[in-house]
C-alpha atoms as a PDB file:
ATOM      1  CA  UNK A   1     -62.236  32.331 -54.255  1.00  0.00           C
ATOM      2  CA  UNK A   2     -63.730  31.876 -50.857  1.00  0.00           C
ATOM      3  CA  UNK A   3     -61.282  31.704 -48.153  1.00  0.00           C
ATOM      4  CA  UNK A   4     -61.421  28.156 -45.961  1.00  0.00           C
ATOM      5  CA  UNK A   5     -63.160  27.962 -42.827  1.00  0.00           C
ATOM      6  CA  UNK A   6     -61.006  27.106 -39.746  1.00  0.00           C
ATOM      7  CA  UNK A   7     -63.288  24.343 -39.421  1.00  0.00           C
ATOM      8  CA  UNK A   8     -62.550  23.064 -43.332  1.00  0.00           C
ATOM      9  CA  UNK A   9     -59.070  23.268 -42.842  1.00  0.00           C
ATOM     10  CA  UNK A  10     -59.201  21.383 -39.890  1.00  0.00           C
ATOM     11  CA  UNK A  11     -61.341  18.769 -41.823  1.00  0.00           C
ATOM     12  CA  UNK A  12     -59.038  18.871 -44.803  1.00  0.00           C
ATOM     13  CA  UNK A  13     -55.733  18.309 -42.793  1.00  0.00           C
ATOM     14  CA  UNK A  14     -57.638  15.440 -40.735  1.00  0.00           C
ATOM     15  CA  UNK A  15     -58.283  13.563 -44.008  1.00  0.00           C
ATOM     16  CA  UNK A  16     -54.872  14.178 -45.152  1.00  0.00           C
ATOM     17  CA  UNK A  17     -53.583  11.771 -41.787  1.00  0.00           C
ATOM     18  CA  UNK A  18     -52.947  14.575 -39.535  1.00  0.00           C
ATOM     19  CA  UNK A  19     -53.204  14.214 -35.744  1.00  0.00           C
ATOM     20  CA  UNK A  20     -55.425  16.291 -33.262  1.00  0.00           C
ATOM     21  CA  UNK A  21     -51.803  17.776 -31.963  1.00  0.00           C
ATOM     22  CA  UNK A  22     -50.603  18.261 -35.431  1.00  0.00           C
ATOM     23  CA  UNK A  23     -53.713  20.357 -36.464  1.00  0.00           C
ATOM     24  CA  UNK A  24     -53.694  22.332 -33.371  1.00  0.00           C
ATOM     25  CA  UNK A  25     -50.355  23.592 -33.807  1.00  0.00           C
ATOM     26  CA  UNK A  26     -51.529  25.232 -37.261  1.00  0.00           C
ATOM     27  CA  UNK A  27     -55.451  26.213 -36.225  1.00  0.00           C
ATOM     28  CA  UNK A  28     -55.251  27.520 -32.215  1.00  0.00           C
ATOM     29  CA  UNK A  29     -58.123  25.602 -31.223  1.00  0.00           C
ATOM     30  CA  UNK A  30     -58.260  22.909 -28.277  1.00  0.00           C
ATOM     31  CA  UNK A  31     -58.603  19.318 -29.119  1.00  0.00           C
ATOM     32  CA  UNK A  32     -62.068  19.176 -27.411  1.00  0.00           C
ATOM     33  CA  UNK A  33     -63.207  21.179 -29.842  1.00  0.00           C
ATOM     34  CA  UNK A  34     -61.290  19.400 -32.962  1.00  0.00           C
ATOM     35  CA  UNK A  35     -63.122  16.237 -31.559  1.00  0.00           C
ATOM     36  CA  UNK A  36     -66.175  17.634 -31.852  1.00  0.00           C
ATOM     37  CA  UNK A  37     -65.687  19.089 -35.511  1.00  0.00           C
ATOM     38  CA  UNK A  38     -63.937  16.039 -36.826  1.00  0.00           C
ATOM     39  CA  UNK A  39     -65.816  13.242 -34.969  1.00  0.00           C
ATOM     40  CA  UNK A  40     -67.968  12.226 -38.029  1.00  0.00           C
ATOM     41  CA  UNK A  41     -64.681  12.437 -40.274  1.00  0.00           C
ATOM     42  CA  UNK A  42     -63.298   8.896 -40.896  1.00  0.00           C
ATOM     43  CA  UNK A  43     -59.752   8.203 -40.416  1.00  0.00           C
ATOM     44  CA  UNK A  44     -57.631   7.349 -42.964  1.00  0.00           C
ATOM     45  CA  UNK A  45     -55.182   4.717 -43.223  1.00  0.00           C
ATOM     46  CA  UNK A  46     -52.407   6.675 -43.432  1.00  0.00           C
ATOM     47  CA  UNK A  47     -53.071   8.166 -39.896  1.00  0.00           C
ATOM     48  CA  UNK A  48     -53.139   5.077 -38.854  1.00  0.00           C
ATOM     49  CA  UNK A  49     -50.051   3.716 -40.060  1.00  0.00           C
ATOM     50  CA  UNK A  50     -48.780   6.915 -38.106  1.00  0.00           C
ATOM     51  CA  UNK A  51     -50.123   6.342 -34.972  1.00  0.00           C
ATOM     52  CA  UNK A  52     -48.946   3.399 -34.820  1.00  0.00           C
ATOM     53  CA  UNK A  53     -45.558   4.563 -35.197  1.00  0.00           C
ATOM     54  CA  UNK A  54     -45.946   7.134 -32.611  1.00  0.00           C
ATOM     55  CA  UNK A  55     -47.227   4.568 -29.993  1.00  0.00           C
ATOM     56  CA  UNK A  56     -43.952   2.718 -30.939  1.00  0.00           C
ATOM     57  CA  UNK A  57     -42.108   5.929 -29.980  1.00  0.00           C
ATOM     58  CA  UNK A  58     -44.345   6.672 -26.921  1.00  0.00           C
ATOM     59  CA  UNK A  59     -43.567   2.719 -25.718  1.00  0.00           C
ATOM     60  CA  UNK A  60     -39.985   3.070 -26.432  1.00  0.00           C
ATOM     61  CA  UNK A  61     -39.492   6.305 -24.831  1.00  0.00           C
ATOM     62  CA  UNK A  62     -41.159   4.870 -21.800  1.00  0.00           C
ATOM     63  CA  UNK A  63     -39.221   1.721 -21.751  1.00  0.00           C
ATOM     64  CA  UNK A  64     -35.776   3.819 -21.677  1.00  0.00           C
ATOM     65  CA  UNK A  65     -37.392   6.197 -18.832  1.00  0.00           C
ATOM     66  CA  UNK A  66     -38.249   2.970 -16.684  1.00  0.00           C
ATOM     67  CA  UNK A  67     -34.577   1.231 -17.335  1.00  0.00           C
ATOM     68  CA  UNK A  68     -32.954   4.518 -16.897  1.00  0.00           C
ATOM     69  CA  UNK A  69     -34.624   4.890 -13.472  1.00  0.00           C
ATOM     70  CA  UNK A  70     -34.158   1.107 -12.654  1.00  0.00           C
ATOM     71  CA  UNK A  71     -30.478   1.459 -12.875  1.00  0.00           C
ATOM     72  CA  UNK A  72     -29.835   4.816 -11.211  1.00  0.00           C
ATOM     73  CA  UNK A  73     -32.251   3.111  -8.652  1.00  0.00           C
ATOM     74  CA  UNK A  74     -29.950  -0.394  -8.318  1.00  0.00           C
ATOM     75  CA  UNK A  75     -26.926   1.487  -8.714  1.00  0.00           C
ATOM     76  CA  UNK A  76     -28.126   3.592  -5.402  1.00  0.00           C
ATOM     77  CA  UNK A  77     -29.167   0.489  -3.132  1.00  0.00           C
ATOM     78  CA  UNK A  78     -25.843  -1.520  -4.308  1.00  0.00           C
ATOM     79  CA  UNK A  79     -23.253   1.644  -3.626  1.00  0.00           C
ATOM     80  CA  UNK A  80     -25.333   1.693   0.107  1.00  0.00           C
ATOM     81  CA  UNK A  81     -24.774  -1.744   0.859  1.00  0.00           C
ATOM     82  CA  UNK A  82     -21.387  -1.968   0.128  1.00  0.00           C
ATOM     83  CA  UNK A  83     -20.555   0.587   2.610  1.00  0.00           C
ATOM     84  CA  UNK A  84     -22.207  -1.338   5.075  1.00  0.00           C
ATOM     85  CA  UNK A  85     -20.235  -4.420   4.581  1.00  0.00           C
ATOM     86  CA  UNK A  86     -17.474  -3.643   7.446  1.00  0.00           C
ATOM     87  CA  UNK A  87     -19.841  -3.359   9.762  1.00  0.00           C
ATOM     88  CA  UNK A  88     -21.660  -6.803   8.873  1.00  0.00           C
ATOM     89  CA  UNK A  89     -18.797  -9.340   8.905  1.00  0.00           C
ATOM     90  CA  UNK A  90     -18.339  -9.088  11.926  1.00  0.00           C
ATOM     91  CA  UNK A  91     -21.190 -11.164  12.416  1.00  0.00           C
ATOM     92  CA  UNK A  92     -20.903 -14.799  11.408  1.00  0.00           C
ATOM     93  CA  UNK A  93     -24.493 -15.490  10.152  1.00  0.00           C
ATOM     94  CA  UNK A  94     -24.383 -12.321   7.753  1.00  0.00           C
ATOM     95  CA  UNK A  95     -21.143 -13.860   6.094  1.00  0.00           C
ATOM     96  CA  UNK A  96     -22.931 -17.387   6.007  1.00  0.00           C
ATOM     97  CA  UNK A  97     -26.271 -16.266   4.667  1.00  0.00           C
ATOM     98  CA  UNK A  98     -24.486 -14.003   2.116  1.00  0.00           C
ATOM     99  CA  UNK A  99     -22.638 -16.714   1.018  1.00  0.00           C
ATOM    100  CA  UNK A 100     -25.280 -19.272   0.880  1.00  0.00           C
ATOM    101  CA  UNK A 101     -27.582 -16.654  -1.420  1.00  0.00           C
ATOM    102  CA  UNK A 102     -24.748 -16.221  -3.109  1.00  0.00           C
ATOM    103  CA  UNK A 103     -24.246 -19.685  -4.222  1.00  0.00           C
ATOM    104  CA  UNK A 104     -28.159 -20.822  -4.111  1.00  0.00           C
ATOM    105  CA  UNK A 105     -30.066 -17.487  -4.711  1.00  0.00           C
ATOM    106  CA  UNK A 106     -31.511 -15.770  -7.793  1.00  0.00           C
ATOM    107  CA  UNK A 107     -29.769 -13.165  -9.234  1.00  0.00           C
ATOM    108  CA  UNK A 108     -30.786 -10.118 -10.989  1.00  0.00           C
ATOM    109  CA  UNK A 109     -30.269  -9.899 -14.807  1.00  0.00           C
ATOM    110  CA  UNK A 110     -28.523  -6.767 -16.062  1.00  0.00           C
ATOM    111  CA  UNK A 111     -31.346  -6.910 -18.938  1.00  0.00           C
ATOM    112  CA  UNK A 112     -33.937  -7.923 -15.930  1.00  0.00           C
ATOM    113  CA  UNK A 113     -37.244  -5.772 -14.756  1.00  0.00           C
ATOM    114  CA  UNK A 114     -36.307  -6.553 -11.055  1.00  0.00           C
ATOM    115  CA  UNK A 115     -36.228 -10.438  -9.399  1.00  0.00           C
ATOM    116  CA  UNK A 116     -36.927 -10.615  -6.096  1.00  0.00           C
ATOM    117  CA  UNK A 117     -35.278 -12.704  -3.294  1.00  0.00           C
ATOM    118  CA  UNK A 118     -35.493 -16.344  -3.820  1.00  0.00           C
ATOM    119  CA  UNK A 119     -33.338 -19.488  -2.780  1.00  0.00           C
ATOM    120  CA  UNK A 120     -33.863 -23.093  -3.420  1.00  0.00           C
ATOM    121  CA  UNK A 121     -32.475 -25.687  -1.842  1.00  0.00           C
ATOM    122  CA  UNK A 122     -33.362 -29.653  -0.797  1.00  0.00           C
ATOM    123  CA  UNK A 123     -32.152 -29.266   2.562  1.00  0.00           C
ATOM    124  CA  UNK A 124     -34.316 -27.790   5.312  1.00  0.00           C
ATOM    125  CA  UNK A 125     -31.639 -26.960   7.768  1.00  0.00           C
ATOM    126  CA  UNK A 126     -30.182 -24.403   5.148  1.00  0.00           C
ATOM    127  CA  UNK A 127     -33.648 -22.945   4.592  1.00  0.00           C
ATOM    128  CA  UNK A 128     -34.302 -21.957   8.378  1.00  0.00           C
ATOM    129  CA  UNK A 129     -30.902 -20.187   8.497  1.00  0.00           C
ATOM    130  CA  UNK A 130     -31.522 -18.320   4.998  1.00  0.00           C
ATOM    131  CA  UNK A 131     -34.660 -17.467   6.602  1.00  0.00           C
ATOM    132  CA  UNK A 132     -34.077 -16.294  10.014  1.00  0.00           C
ATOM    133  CA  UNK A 133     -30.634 -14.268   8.125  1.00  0.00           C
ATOM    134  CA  UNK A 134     -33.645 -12.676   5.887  1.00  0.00           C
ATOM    135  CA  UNK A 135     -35.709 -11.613   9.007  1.00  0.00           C
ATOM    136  CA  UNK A 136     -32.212 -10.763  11.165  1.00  0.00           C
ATOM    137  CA  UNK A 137     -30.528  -8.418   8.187  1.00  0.00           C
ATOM    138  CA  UNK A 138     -33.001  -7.375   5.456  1.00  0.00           C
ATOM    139  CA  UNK A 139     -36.383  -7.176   8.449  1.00  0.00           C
ATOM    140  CA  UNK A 140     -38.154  -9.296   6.431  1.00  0.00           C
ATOM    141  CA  UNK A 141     -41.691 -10.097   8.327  1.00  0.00           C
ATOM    142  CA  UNK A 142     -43.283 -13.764   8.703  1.00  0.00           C
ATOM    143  CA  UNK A 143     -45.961 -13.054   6.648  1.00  0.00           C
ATOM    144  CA  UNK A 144     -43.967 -11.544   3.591  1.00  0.00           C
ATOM    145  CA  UNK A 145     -42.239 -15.277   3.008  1.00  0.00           C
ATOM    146  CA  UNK A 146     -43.624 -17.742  -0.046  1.00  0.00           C
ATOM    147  CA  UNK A 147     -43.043 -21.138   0.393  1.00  0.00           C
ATOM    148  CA  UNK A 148     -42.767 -23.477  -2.594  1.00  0.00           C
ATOM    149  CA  UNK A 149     -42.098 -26.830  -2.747  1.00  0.00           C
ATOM    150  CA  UNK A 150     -41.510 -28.934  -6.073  1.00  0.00           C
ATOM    151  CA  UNK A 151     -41.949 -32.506  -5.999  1.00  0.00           C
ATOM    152  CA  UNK A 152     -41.562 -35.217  -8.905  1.00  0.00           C
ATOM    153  CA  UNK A 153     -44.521 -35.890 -10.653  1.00  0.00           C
ATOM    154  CA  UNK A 154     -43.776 -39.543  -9.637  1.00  0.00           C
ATOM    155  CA  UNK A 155     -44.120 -38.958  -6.221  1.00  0.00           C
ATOM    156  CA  UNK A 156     -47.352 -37.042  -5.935  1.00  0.00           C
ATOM    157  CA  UNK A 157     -49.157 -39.273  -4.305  1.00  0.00           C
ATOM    158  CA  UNK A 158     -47.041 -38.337  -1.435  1.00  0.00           C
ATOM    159  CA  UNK A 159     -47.506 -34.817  -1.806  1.00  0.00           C
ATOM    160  CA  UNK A 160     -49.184 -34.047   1.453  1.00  0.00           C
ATOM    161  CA  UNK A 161     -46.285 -35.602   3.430  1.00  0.00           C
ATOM    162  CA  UNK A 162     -44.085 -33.758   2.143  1.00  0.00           C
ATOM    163  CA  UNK A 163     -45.893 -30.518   2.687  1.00  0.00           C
ATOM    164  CA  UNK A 164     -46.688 -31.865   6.068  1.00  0.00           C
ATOM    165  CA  UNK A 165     -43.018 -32.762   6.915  1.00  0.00           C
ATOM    166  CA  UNK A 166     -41.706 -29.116   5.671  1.00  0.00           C
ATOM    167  CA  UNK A 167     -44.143 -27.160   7.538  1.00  0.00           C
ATOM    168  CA  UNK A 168     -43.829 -28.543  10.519  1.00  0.00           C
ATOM    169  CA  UNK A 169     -39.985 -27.875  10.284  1.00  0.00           C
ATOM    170  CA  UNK A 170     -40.843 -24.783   9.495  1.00  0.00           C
ATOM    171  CA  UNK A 171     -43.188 -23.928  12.209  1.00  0.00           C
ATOM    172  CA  UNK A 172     -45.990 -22.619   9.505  1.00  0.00           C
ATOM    173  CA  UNK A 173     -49.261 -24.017   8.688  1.00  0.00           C
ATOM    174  CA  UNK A 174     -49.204 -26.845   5.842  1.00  0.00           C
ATOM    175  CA  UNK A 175     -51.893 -24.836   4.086  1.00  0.00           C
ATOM    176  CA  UNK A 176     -48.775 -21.706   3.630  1.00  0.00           C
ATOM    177  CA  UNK A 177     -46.384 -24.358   1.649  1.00  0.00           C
ATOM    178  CA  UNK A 178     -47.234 -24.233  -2.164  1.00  0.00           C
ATOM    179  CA  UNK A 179     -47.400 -27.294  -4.166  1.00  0.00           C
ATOM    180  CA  UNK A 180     -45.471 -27.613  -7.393  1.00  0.00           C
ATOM    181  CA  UNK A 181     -45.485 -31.099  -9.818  1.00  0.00           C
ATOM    182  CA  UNK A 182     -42.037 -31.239 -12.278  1.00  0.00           C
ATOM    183  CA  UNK A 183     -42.008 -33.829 -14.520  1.00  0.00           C
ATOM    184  CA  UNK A 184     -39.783 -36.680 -14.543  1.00  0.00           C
ATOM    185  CA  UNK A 185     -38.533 -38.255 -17.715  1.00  0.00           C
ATOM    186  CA  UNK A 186     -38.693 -41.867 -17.868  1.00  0.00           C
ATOM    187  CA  UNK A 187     -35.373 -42.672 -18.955  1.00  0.00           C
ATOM    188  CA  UNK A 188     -33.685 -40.239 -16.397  1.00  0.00           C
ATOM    189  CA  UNK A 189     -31.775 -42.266 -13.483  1.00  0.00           C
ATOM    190  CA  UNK A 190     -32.919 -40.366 -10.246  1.00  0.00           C
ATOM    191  CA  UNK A 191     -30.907 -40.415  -7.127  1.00  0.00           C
ATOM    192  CA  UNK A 192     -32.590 -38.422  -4.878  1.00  0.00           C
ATOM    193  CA  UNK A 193     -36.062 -40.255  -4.643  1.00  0.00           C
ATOM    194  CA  UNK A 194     -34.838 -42.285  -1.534  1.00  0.00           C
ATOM    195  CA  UNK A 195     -36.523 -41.911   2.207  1.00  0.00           C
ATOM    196  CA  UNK A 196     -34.843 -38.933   2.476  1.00  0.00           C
ATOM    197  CA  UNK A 197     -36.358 -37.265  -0.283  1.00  0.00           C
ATOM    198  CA  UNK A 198     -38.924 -34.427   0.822  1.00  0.00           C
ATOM    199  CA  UNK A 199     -38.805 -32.177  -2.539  1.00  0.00           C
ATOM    200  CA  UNK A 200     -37.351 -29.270  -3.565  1.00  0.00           C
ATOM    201  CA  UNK A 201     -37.911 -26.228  -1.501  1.00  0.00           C
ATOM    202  CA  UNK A 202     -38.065 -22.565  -2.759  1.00  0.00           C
ATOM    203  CA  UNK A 203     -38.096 -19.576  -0.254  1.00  0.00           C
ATOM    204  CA  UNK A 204     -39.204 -16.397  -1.726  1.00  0.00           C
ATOM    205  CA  UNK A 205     -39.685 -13.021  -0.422  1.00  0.00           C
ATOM    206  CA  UNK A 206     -42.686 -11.174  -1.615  1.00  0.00           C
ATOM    207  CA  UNK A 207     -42.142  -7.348  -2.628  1.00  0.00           C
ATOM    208  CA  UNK A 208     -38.155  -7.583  -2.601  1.00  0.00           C
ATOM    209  CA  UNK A 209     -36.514  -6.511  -5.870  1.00  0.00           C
ATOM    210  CA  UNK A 210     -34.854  -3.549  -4.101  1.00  0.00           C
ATOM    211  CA  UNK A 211     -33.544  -6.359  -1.005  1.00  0.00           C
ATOM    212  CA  UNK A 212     -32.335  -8.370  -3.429  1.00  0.00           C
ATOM    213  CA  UNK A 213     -30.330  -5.562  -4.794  1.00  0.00           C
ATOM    214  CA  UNK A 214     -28.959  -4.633  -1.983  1.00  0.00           C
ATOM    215  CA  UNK A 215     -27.635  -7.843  -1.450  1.00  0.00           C
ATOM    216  CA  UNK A 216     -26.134  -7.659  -4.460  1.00  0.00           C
ATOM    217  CA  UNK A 217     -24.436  -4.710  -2.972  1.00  0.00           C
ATOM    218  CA  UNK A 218     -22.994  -6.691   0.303  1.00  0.00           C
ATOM    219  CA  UNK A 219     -21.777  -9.504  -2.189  1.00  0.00           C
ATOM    220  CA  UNK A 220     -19.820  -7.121  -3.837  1.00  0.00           C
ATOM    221  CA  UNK A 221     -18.232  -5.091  -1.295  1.00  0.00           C
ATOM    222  CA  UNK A 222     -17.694  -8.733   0.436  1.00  0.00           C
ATOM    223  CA  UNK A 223     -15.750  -9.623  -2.695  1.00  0.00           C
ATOM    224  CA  UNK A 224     -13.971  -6.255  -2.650  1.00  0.00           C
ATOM    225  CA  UNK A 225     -13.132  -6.359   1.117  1.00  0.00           C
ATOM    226  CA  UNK A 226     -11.765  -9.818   0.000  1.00  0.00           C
ATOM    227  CA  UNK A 227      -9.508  -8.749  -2.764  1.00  0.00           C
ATOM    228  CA  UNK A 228      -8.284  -5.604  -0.511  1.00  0.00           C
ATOM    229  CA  UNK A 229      -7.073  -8.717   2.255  1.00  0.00           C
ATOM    230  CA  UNK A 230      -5.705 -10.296  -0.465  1.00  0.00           C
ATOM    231  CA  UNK A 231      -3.167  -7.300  -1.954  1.00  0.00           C
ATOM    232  CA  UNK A 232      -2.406  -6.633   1.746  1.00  0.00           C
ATOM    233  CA  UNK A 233      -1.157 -10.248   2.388  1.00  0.00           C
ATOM    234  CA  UNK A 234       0.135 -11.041  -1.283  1.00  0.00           C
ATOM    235  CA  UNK A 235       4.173 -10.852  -1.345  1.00  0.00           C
ATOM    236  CA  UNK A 236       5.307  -7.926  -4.231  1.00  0.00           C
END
């Protein structure tokens, strides 16, 4: 019986579902040239039932890598920041923007791809402190904010006022505040559509995952710093 080409083995395996790496591990040839012996062999289903299951592999594998590296990453940026905290409260606008994120800001999610730095709040005197505290402590430049307002669907009509009256606060042109409609439900009782009603404003930081860990980091060693006060002070 006549022994089997390289190239009819390779065409016999391929029909039997195996893959370009498979083959090449059993016939030393390079998968350039198993393209160009197989390429008018049709694939069978059952290669691509296993495909698919390696690109399921391949994803997962990837996923892990990426988490892995996001939490060695976070865990780096959060250990730095807490060492820094000692230094920091000493300064009274550090404690009070760390304390206002902490009540008002976004948070990242343990299960989370990364959030980045943004607070929301109806009252514009707390936005220009969160603000300048972003520019003072985390060097955040004027042209890396996003400014967001959200306004009652009810109240669009008045839209540009509002945008007008928070950008002038602001010291920004109108054209840099971002204009969001939520929807109000008819049988909700608002309180907060009187005269002094100018929307909901959202400050955001573009490109800040890795700030908003690290204040992550300073609310932590805050809260540790607090609980070390609190053992010194605490009776036995």
């Amino acid at each position: 019986m006549r022994e089997k080409s390289i190239v009819e083995q390779a065409i016999e395996l391929r029909r039997k579902g195996s893959t370009y790496t498979e083959i090449a591990a059993i016939i030393p040839v390079s998968k350039a040239t198993l393209s160009y012996w197989l390429r008018d062999i049709a694939v069978p289903p059952v290669y691509l039932k296993k495909l698919q299951a390696l690109k399921k592999v391949a994803r997962e594998k990837a996923w892990e890598a990426r988490r892995t590296e996001r939490i060695t990453r976070t865990s780096a940026i959060m250990m730095q920041a807490r060492t820094e905290v000692l230094m920091l409260t000493r300064d009274p606008l550090w404690l009070v923007g760390l304390t206002l994120y902490w009540a008002e800001g976004s948070k990242e999610k343990s299960w989370g791809r990364g959030t980045p730095i943004t607070f929301t709040n109806m009252d514009i005197e707390t936005i220009i402190i969160f603000r300048k505290w972003c520019m003072r402590f985390l060097k955040v430049a004027p042209m890396d904010f996003s400014y967001n307002l959200y306004i009652h669907d009810i109240r669009k009509a008045e839209s540009t006022d509002f945008a007008r009256w928070w950008a002038t606060r602001l010291a920004v042109p109108e054209s840099d505040i971002h204009l969001y409609y939520k929807r109000t439900r008819v049988t909700h009782v608002r309180r907060n559509d009187s005269d002094d009603y100018h929307g909901v404003f959202r400050l955001q930081v573009r490109r800040s995952v890795d700030l908003n860990r690290r204040i992550s980091g300073w609310t932590l060693g805050m809260i540790d710093s607090l609980k070390s006060v609190d053992e010194e002070t605490d009776p036995i």
